[in-house]
C-alpha atoms as a PDB file:
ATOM      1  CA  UNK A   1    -139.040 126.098 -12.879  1.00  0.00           C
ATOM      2  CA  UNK A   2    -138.774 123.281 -15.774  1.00  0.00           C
ATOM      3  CA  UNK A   3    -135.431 123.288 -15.820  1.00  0.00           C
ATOM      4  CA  UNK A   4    -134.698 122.857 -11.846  1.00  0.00           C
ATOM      5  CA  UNK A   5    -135.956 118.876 -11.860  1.00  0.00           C
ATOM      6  CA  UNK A   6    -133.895 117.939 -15.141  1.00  0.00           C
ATOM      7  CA  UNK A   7    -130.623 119.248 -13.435  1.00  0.00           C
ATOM      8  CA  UNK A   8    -131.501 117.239 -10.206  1.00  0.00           C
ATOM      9  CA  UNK A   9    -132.550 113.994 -12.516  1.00  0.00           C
ATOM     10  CA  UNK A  10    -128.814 114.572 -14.545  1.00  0.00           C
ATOM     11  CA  UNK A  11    -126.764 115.195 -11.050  1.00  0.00           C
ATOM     12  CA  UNK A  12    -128.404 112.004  -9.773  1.00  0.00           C
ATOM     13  CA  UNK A  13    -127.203 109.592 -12.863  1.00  0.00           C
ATOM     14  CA  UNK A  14    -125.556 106.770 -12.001  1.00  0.00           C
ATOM     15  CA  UNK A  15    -127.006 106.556  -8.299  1.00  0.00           C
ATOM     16  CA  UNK A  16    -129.489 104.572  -6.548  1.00  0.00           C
ATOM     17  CA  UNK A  17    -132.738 106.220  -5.351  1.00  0.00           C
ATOM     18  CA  UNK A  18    -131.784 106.078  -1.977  1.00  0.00           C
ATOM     19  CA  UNK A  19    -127.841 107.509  -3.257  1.00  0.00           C
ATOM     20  CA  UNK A  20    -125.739 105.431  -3.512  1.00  0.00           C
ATOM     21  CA  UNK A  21    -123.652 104.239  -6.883  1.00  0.00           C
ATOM     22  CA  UNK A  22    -125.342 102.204  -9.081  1.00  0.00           C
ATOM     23  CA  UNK A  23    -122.691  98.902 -10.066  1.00  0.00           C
ATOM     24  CA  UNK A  24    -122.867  97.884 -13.551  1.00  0.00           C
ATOM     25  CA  UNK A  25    -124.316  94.152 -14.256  1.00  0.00           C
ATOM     26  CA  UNK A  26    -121.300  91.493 -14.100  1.00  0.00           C
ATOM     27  CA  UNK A  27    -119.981  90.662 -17.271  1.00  0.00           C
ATOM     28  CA  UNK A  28    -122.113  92.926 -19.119  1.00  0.00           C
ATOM     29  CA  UNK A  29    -118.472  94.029 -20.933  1.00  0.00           C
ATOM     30  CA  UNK A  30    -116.961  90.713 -21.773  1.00  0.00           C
ATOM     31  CA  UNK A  31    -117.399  89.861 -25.687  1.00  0.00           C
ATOM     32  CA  UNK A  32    -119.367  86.724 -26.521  1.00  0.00           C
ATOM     33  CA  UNK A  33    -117.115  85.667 -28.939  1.00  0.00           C
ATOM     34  CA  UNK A  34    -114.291  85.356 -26.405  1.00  0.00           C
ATOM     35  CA  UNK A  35    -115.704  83.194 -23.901  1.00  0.00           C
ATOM     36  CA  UNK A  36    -116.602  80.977 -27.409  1.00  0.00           C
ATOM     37  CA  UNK A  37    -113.492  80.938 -28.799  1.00  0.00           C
ATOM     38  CA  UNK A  38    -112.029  80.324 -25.283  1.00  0.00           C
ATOM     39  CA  UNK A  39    -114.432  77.304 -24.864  1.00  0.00           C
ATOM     40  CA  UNK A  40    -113.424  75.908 -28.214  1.00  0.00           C
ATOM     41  CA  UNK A  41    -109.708  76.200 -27.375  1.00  0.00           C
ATOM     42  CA  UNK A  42    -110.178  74.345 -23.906  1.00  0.00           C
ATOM     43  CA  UNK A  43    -112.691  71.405 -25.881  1.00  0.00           C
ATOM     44  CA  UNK A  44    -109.618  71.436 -28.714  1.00  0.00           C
ATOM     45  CA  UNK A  45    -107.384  70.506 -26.074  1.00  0.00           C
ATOM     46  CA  UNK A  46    -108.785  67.951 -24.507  1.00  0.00           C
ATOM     47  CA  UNK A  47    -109.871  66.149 -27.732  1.00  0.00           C
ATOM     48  CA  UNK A  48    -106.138  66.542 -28.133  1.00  0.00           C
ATOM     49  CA  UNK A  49    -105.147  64.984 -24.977  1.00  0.00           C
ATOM     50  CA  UNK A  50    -107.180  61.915 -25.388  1.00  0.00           C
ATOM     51  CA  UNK A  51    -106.588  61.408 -29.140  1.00  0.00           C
ATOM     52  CA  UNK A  52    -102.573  61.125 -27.860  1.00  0.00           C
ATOM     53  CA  UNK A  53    -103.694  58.674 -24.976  1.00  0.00           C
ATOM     54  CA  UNK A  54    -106.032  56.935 -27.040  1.00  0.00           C
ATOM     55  CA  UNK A  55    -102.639  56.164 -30.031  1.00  0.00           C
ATOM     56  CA  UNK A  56    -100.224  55.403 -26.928  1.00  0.00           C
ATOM     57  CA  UNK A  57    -101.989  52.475 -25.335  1.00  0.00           C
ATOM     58  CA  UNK A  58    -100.871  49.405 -25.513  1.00  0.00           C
ATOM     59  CA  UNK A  59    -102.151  47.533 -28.512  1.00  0.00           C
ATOM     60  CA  UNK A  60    -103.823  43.660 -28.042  1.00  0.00           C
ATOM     61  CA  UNK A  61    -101.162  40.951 -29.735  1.00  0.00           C
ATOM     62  CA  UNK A  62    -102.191  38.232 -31.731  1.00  0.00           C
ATOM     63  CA  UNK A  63    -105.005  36.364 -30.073  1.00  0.00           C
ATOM     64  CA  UNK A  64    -104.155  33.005 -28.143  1.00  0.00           C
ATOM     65  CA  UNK A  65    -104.516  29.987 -30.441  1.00  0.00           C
ATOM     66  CA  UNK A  66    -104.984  26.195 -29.106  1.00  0.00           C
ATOM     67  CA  UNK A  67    -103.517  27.058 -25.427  1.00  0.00           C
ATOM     68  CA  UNK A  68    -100.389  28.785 -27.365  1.00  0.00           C
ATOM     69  CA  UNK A  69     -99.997  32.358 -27.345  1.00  0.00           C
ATOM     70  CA  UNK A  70     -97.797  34.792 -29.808  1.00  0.00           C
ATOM     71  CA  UNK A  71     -94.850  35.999 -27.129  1.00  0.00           C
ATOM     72  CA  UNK A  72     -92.370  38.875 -27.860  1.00  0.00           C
ATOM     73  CA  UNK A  73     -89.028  36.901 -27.619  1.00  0.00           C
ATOM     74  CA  UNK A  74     -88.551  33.375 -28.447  1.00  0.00           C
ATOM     75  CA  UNK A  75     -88.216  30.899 -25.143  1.00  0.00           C
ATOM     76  CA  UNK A  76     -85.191  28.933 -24.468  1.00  0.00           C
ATOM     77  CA  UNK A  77     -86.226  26.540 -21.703  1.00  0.00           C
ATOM     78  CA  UNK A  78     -87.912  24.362 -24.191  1.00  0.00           C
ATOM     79  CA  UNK A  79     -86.352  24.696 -28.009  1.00  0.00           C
ATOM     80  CA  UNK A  80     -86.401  21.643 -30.550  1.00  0.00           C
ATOM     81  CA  UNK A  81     -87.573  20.934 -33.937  1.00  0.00           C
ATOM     82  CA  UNK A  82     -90.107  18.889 -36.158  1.00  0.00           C
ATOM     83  CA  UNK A  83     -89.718  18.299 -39.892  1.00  0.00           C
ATOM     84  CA  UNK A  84     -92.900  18.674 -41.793  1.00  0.00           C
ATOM     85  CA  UNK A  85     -93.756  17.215 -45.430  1.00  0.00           C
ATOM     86  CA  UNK A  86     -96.644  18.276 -47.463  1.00  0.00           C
ATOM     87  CA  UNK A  87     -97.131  15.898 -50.332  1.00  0.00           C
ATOM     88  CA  UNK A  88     -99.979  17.162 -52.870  1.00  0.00           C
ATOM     89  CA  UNK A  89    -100.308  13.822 -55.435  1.00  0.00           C
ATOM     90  CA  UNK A  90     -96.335  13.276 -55.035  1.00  0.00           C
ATOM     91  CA  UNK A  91     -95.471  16.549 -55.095  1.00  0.00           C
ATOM     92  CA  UNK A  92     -93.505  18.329 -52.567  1.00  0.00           C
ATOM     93  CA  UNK A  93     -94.981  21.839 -51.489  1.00  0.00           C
ATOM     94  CA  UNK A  94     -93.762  23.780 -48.852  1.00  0.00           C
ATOM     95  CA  UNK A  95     -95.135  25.514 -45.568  1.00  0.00           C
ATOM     96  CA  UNK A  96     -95.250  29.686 -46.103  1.00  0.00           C
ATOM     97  CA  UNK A  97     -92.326  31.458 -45.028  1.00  0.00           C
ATOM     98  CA  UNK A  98     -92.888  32.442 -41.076  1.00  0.00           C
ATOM     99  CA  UNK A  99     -95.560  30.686 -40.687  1.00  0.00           C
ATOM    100  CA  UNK A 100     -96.674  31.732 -36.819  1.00  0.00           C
ATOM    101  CA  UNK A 101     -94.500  34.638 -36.443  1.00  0.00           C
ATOM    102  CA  UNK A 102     -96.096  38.005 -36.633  1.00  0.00           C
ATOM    103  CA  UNK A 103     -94.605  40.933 -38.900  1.00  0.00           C
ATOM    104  CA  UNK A 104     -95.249  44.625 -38.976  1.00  0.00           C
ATOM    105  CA  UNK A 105     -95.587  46.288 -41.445  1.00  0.00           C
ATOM    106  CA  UNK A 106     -91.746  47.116 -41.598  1.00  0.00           C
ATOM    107  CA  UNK A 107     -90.830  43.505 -41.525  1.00  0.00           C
ATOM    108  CA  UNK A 108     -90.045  43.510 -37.557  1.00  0.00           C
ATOM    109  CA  UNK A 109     -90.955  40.763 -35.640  1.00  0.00           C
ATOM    110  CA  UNK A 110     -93.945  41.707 -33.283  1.00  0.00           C
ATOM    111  CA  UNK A 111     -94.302  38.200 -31.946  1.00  0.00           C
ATOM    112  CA  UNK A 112     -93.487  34.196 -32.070  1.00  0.00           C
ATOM    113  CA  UNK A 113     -96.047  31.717 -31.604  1.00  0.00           C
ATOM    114  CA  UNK A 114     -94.430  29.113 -29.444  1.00  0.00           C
ATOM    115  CA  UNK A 115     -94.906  26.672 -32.405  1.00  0.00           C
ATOM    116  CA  UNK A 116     -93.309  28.351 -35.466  1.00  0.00           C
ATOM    117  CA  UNK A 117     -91.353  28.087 -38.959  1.00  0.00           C
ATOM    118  CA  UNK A 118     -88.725  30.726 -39.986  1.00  0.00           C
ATOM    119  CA  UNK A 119     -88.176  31.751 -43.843  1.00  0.00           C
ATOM    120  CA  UNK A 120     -84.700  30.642 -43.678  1.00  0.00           C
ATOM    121  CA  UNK A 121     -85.493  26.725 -42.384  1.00  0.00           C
ATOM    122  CA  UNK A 122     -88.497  25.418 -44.771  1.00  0.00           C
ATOM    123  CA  UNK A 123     -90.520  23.027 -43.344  1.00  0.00           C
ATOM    124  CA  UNK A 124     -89.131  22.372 -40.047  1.00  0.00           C
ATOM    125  CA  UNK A 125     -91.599  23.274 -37.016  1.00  0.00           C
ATOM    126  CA  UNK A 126     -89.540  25.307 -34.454  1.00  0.00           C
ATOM    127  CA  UNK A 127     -91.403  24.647 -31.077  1.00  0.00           C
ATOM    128  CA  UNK A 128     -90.048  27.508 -28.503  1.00  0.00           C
ATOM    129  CA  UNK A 129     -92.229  27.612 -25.241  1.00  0.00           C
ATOM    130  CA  UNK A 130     -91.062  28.729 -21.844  1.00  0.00           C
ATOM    131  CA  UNK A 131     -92.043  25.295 -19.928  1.00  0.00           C
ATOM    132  CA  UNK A 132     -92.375  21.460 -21.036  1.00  0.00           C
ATOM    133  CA  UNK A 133     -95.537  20.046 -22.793  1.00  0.00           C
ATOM    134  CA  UNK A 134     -96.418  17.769 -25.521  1.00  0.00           C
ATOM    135  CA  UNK A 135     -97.661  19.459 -28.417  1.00  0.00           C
ATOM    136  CA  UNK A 136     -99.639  18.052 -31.492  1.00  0.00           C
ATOM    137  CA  UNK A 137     -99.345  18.441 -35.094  1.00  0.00           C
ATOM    138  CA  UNK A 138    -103.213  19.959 -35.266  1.00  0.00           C
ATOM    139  CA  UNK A 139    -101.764  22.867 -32.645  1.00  0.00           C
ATOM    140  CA  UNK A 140     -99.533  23.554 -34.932  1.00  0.00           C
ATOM    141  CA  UNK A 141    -102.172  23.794 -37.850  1.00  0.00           C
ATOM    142  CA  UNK A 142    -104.770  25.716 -35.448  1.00  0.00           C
ATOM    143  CA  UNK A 143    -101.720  28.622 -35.023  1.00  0.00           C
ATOM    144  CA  UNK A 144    -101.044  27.973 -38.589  1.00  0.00           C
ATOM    145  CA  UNK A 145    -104.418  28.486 -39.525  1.00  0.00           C
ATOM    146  CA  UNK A 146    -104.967  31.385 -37.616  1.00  0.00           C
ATOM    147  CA  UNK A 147    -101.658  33.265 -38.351  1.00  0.00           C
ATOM    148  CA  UNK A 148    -102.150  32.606 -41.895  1.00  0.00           C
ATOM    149  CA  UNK A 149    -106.185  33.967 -42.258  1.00  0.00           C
ATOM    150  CA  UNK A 150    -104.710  36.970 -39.917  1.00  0.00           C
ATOM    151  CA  UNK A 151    -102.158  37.955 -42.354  1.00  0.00           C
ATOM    152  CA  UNK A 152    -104.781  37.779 -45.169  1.00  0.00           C
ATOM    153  CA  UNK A 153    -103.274  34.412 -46.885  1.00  0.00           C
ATOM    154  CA  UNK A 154    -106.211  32.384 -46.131  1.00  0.00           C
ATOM    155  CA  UNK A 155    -106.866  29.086 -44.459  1.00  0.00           C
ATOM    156  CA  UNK A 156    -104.625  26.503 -43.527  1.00  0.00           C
ATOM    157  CA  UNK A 157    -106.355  23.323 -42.610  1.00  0.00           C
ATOM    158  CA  UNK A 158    -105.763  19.801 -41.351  1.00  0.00           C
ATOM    159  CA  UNK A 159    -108.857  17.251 -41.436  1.00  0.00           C
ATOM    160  CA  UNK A 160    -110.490  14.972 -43.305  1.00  0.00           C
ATOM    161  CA  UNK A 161    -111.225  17.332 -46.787  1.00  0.00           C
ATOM    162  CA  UNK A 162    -107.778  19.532 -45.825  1.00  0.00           C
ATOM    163  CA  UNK A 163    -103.858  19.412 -45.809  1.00  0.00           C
ATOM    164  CA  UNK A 164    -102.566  22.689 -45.565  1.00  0.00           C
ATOM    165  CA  UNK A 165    -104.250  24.847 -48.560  1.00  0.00           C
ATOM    166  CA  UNK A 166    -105.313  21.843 -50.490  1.00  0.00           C
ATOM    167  CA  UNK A 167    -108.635  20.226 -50.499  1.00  0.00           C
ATOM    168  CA  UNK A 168    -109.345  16.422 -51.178  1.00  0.00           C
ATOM    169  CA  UNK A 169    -111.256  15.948 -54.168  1.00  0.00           C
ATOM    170  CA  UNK A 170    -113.985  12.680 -54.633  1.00  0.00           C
ATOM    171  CA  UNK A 171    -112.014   9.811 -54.390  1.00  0.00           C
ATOM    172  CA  UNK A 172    -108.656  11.112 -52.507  1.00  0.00           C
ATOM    173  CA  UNK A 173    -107.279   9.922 -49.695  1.00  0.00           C
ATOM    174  CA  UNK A 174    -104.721  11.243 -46.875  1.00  0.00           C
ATOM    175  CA  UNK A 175    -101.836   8.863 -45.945  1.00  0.00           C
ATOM    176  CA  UNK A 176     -99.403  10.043 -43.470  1.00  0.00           C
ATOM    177  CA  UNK A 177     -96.160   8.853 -42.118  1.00  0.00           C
ATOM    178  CA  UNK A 178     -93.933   9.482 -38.851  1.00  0.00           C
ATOM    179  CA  UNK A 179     -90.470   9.180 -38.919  1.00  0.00           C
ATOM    180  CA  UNK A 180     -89.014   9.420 -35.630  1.00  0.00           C
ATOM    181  CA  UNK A 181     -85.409   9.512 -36.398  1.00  0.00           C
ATOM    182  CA  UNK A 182     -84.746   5.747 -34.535  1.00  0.00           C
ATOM    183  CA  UNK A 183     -83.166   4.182 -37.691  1.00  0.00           C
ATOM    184  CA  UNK A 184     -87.176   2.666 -38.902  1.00  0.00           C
ATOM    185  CA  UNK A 185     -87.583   4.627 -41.365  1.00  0.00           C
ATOM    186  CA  UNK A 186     -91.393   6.488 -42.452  1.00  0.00           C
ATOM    187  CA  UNK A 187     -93.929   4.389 -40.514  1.00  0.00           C
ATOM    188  CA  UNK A 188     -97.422   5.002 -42.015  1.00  0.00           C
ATOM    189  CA  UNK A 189     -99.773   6.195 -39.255  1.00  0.00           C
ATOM    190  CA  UNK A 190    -103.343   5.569 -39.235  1.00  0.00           C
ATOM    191  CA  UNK A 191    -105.121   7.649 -36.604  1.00  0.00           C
ATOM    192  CA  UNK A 192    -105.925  11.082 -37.062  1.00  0.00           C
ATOM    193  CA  UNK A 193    -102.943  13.165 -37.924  1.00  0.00           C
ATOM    194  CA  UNK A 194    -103.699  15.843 -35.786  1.00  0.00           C
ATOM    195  CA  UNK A 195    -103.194  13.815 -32.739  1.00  0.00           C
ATOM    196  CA  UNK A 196     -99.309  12.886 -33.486  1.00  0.00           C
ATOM    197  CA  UNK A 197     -97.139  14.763 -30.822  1.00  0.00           C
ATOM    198  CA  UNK A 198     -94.223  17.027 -31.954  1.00  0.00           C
ATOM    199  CA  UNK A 199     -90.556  15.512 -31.098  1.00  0.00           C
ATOM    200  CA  UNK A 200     -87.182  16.293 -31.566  1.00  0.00           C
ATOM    201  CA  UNK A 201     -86.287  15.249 -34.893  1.00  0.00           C
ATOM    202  CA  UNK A 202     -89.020  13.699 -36.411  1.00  0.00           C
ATOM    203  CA  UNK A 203     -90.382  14.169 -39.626  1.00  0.00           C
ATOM    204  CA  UNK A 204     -93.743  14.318 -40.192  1.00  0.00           C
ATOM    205  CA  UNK A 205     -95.097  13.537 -43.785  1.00  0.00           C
ATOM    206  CA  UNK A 206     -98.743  13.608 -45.037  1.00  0.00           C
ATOM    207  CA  UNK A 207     -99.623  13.619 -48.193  1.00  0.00           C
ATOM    208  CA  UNK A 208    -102.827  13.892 -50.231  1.00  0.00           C
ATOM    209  CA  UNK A 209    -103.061  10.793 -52.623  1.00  0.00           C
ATOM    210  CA  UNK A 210    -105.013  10.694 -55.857  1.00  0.00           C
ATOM    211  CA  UNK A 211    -108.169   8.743 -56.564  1.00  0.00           C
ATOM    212  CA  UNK A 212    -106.963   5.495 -57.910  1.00  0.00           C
ATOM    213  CA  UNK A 213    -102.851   6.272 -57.331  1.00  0.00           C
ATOM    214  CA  UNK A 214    -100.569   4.727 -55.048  1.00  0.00           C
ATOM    215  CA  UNK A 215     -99.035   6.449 -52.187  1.00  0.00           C
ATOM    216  CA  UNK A 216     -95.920   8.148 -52.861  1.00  0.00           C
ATOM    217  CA  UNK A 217     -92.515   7.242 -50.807  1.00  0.00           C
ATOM    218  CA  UNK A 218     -91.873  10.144 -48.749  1.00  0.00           C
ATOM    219  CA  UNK A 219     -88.329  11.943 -49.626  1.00  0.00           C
ATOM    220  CA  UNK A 220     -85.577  12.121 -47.765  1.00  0.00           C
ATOM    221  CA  UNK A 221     -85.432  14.741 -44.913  1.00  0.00           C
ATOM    222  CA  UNK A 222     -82.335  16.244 -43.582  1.00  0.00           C
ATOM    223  CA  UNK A 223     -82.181  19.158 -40.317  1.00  0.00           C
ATOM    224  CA  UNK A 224     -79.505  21.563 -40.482  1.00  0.00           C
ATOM    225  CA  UNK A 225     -76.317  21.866 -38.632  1.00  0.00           C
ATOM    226  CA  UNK A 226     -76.884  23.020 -35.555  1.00  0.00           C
ATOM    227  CA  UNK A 227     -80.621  22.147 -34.807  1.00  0.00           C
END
């Protein structure tokens, strides 16, 4: 009589009391470590995806300095040049190569500030913009200044304790001449050299005079063929 029930209670396995089939509970055979791994693959990709987006967007140029931004490809509507003299206590120096033209690291150019110099034409301020405006010798410092503390060179000043990367020591003085090319000669200009405009062909001289010297005659300057 024992044995009756436990044959009925093994016949009904798998069934409902009222008969019908018991379904097993969804996902009760899907691994765990699976639906992690697949989960880390999916999060892996889209890291992936946005790393690449991330590394392909455009990347911000050289800043805008005085009104004069650093443009891919040097203009043509408006192209002539300055000459620029740096006299430290009679001595010549020279502007750095490129001064206002950014490099990569390969050497490429990446951009041209519309007020420039190139390596291969010392001293002699290319201005390159795409419409026509006066410019001033202190833009041409600001982008100096700015190109040159980008690139890791340091500052490049013009005001009353600056020229370029010297400073005045007690007692010095800044003279400054404009030559404008007209058969005159230097003319010594006393207002604030930052204010003198940039035109085609003059030469620009400033030089830092020593406590109790004379100003120095500025040399001779002399454009190349062809600009």
């Amino acid at each position: 009589m024992a044995t009756k029930p436990r044959a009925k209670a093994s016949a009904g396995a798998g069934k409902s009391r009222y008969g019908r089939p018991v379904r097993p509970k969804a996902g009760s055979g899907v691994p765990v470590m699976a639906v992690v791994a697949g989960a880390i693959v999916v999060v892996l990709t889209i890291a992936m995806i946005v790393l690449i987006v991330y590394l392909q967007r455009p990347q911000p140029g050289p800043a805008t300095v005085s009104g004069i931004p650093c443009d891919q490809l040097e203009h043509t509507q408006v192209h002539y040049h300055t000459g620029l003299q740096i006299l430290y206590y009679g001595t010549p120096t020279e502007m750095r190569d490129n001064t206002g033209i950014q490099l990569d690291s390969a050497g490429n150019v990446k951009c041209y500030y519309w007020l420039h110099i190139h390596a291969a034409q010392k001293n002699i301020i290319h201005i390159e913009s795409p419409a026509s405006q006066t410019f001033t010798l202190g833009q041409f410092f600001a982008v100096a200044n700015s190109w040159s503390n980008a690139n890791g060179y340091g500052p490049i000043k013009l005001d009353k304790s600056h020229v370029a990367t010297f400073t005045l020591q007690p007692g010095d003085t800044i003279v400054t001449y404009v030559d404008l090319g007209d058969g005159k000669g230097p003319t010594v200009f006393n207002g604030d050299p930052s204010t003198i405009p940039l035109k085609s062909h003059e030469v620009i001289t400033v030089e830092i005079v020593k406590a109790g010297d004379k100003p120095t005659t500025p040399p001779a300057f002399s454009f190349p063929s062809g600009l």
